[in-house]
Protein backbone atom coordinates (compact mmCIF):
# COMPACT_ATOMS: atom_id res chain seq x y z
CA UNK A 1 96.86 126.22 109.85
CA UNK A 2 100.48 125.07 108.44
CA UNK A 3 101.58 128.70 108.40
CA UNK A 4 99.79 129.20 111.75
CA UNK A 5 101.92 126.50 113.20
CA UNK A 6 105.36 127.53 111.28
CA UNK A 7 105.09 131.06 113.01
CA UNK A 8 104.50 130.00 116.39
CA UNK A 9 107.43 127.45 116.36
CA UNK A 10 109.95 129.88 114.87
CA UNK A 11 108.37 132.53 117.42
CA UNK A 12 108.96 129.93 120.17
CA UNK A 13 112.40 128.88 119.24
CA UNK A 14 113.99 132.68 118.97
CA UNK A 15 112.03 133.53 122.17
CA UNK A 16 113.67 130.65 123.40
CA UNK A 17 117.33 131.73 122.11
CA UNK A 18 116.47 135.14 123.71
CA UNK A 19 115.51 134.09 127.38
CA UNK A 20 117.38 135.65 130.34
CA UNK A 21 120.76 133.77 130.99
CA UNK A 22 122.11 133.84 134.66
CA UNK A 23 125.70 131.69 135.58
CA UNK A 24 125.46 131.48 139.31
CA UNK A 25 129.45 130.26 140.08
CA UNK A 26 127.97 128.53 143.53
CA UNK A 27 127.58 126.00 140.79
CA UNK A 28 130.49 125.52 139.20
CA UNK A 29 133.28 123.18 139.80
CA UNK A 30 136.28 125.39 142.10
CA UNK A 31 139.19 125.48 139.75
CA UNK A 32 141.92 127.97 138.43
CA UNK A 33 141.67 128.72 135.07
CA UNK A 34 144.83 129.49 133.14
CA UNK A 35 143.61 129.04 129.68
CA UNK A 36 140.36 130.50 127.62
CA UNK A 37 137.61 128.18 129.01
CA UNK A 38 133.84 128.71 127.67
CA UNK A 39 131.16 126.70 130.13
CA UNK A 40 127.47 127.11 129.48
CA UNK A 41 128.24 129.92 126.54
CA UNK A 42 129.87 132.06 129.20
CA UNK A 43 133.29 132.32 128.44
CA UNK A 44 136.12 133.14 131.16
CA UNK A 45 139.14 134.46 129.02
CA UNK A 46 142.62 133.31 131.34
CA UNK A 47 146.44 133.29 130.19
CA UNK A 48 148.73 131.29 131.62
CA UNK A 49 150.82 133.63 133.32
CA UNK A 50 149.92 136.56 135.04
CA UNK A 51 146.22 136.15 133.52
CA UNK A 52 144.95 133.39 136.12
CA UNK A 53 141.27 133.23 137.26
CA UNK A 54 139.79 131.03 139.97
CA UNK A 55 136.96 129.99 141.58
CA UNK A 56 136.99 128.92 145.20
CA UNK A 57 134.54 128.84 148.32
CA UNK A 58 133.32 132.13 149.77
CA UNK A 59 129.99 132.22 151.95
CA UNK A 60 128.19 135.17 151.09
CA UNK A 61 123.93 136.23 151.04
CA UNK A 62 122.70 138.64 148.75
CA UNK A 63 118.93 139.76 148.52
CA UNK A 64 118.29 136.19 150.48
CA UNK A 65 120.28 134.13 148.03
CA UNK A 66 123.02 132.27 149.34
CA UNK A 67 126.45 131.79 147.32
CA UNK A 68 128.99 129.27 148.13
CA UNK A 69 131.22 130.13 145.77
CA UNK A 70 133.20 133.38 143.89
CA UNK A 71 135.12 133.79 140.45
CA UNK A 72 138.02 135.97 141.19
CA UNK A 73 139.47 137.43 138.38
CA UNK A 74 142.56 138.69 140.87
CA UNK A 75 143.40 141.98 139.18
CA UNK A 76 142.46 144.12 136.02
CA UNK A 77 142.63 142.54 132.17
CA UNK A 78 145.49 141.25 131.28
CA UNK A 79 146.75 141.33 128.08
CA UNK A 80 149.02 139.20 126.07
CA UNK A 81 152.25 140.96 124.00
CA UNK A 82 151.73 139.67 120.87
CA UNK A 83 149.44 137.72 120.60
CA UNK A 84 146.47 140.06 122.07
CA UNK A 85 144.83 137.12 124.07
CA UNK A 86 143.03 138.67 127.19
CA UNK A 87 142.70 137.40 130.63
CA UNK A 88 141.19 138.18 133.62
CA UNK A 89 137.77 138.63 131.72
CA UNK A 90 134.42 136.97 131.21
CA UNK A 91 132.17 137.50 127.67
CA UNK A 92 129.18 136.02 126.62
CA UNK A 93 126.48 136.79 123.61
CA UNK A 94 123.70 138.94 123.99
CA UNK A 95 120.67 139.31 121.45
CA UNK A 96 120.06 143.01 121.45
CA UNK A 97 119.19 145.24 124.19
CA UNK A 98 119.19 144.32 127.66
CA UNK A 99 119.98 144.19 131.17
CA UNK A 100 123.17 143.11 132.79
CA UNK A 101 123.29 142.21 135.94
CA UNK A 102 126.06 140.75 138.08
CA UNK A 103 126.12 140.21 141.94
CA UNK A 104 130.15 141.56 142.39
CA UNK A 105 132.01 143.22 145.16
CA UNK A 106 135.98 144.61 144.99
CA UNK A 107 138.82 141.85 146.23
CA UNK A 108 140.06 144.79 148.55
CA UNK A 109 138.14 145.09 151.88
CA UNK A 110 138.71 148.88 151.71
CA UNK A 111 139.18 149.91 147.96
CA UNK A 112 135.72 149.96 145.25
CA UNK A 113 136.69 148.76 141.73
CA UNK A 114 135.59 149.84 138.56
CA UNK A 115 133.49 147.70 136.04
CA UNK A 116 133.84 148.21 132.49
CA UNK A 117 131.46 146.69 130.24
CA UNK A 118 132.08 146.36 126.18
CA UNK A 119 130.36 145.14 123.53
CA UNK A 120 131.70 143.53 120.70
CA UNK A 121 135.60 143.74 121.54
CA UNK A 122 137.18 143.87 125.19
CA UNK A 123 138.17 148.38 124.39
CA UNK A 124 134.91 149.27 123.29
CA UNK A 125 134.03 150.33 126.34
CA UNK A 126 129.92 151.66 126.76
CA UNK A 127 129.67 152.22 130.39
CA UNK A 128 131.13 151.29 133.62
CA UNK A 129 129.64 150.70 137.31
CA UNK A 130 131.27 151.03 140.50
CA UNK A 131 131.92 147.80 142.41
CA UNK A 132 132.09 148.37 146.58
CA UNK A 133 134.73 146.49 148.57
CA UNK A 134 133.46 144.11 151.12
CA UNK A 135 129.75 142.70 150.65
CA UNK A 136 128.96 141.97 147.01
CA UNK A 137 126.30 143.49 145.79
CA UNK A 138 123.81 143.54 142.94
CA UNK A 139 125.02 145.80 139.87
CA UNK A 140 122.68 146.63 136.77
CA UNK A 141 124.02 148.05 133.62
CA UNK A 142 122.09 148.62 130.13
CA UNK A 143 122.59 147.34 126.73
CA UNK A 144 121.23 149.12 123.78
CA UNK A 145 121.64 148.00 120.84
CA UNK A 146 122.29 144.86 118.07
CA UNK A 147 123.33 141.22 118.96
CA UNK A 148 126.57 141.16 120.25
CA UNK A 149 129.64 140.04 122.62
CA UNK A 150 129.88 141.29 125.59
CA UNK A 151 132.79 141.76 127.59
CA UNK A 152 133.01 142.39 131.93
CA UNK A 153 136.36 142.99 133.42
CA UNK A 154 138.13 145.02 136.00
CA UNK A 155 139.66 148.55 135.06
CA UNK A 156 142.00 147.72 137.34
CA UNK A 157 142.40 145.54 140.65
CA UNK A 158 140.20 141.62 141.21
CA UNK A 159 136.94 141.76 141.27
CA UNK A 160 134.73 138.75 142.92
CA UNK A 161 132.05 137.39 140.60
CA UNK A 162 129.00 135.93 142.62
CA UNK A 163 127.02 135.73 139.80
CA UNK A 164 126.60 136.80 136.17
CA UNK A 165 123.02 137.31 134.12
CA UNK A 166 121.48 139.03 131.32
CA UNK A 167 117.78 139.51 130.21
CA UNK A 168 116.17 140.89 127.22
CA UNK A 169 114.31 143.84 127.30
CA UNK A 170 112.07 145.47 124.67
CA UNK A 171 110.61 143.15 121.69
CA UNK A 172 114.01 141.67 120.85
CA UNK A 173 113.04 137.98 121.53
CA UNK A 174 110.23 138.19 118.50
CA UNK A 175 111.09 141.15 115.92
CA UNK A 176 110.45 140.56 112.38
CA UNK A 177 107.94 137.27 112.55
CA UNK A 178 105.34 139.35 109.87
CA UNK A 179 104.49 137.49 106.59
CA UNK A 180 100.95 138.82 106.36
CA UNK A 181 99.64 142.49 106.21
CA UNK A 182 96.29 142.28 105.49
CA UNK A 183 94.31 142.68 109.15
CA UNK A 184 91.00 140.90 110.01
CA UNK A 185 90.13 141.54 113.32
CA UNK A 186 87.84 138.50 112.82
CA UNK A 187 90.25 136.15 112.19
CA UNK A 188 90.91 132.99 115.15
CA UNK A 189 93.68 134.15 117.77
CA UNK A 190 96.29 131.12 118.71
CA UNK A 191 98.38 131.01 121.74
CA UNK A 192 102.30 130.27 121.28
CA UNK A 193 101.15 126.55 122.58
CA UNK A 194 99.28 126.54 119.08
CA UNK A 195 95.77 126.67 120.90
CA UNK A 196 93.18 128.07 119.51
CA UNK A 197 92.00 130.71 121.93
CA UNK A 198 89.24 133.96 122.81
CA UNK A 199 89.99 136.97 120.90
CA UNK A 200 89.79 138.51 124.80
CA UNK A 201 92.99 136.52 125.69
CA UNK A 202 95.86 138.39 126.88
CA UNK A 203 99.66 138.19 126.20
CA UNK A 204 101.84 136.71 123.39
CA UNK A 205 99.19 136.19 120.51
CA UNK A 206 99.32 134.93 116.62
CA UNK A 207 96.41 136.48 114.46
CA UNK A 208 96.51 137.21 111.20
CA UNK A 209 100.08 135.03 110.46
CA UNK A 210 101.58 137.37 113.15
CA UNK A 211 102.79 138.34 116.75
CA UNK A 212 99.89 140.21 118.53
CA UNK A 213 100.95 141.86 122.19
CA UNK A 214 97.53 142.22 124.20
């Protein structure tokens, strides 16, 4: 039962770690950054000069949400000489594979933006979306791959931020929690509460000392 109990609680605490993340900027407190800032592990990278991002009231509605505020980064990365500070850029940590998704629209009421997204440094670029000028917009992109940093910022030209999320896909959250291989499809089935439950119960199961999917 002590094993039983160990598994579930480190199951819970890396599902936990690995639960969808959104920063809605509505939320935030309206400010120009001009210096690296990270609030709720999303970090908005800003330089002091010609690096600037703000936030600041814009009414907008998207899919029957209602934002308040934006995060303008006000033009394409910036990039310090010599030091190699970046600005104009938001990153945050990912734990594998999943799905990005930002509600965005160009700063320009007639020109679309690019979006680059990178993972692990700001130039290693692994795709890019097109951002439309006027009403933001929701904007998916895919992640494949290990934990990692990633990195959203203009190719070139501000882009409005309404709101920034990520959520796991695939088995990321629970990988690995296997200490026993021996099967008996007779043994008690616990829930992730630690509750002894019917071997007919569906969803996120421990049997055996490990993760069963039904």
């Amino acid at each position: 039962m002590k094993k039983i109990f160990t598994l579930i609680a480190a199951a819970m605490m890396v599902a936990g770690a690995n639960a969808q993340k959104e920063w809605n900027f509505s939320n935030w407190t309206a400010k120009t950054f001009t210096a690296t800032e990270t609030i709720e592990n999303l970090t908005v990278h800003a330089l002091a000069t010609g690096g600037n991002v703000t936030i600041d009231g814009n009414n907008k509605t998207v899919d029957g949400v209602k934002y308040t505020q934006r995060l303008k980064t006000g033009g394409g990365i910036a990039i310090e000489e010599g030091t190699g500070n970046i600005g104009r850029a938001l990153s945050f940590n990912v734990p594998g594979n999943c799905t990005i998704t930002v509600i965005a629209c160009s700063s320009n009421s007639t020109d679309a933006r690019v979006l680059n997204y990178a993972s692990s440094t700001h130039d290693n670029i692994f795709t890019t979306g097109d951002v439309p000028p006027g009403t933001p917009v929701k904007i998916n992109a895919t992640y494949t791959g290990a934990a990692t940093t990633i990195y959203l910022y203009s190719a070139g030209g501000g882009i409005n931020f309404y709101d920034v999320a990520f959520t796991p896909t695939g088995d990321t959250a629970i990988d690995g929690i296997t200490t026993n291989n021996t099967v008996n499809e007779n043994a008690p089935v616990y829930n992730l509460a630690g509750q002894r439950v019917s071997k007919d119960a569906k969803g996120i199961l421990i049997q055996n000392g490990r993760k069963v999917i039904k």
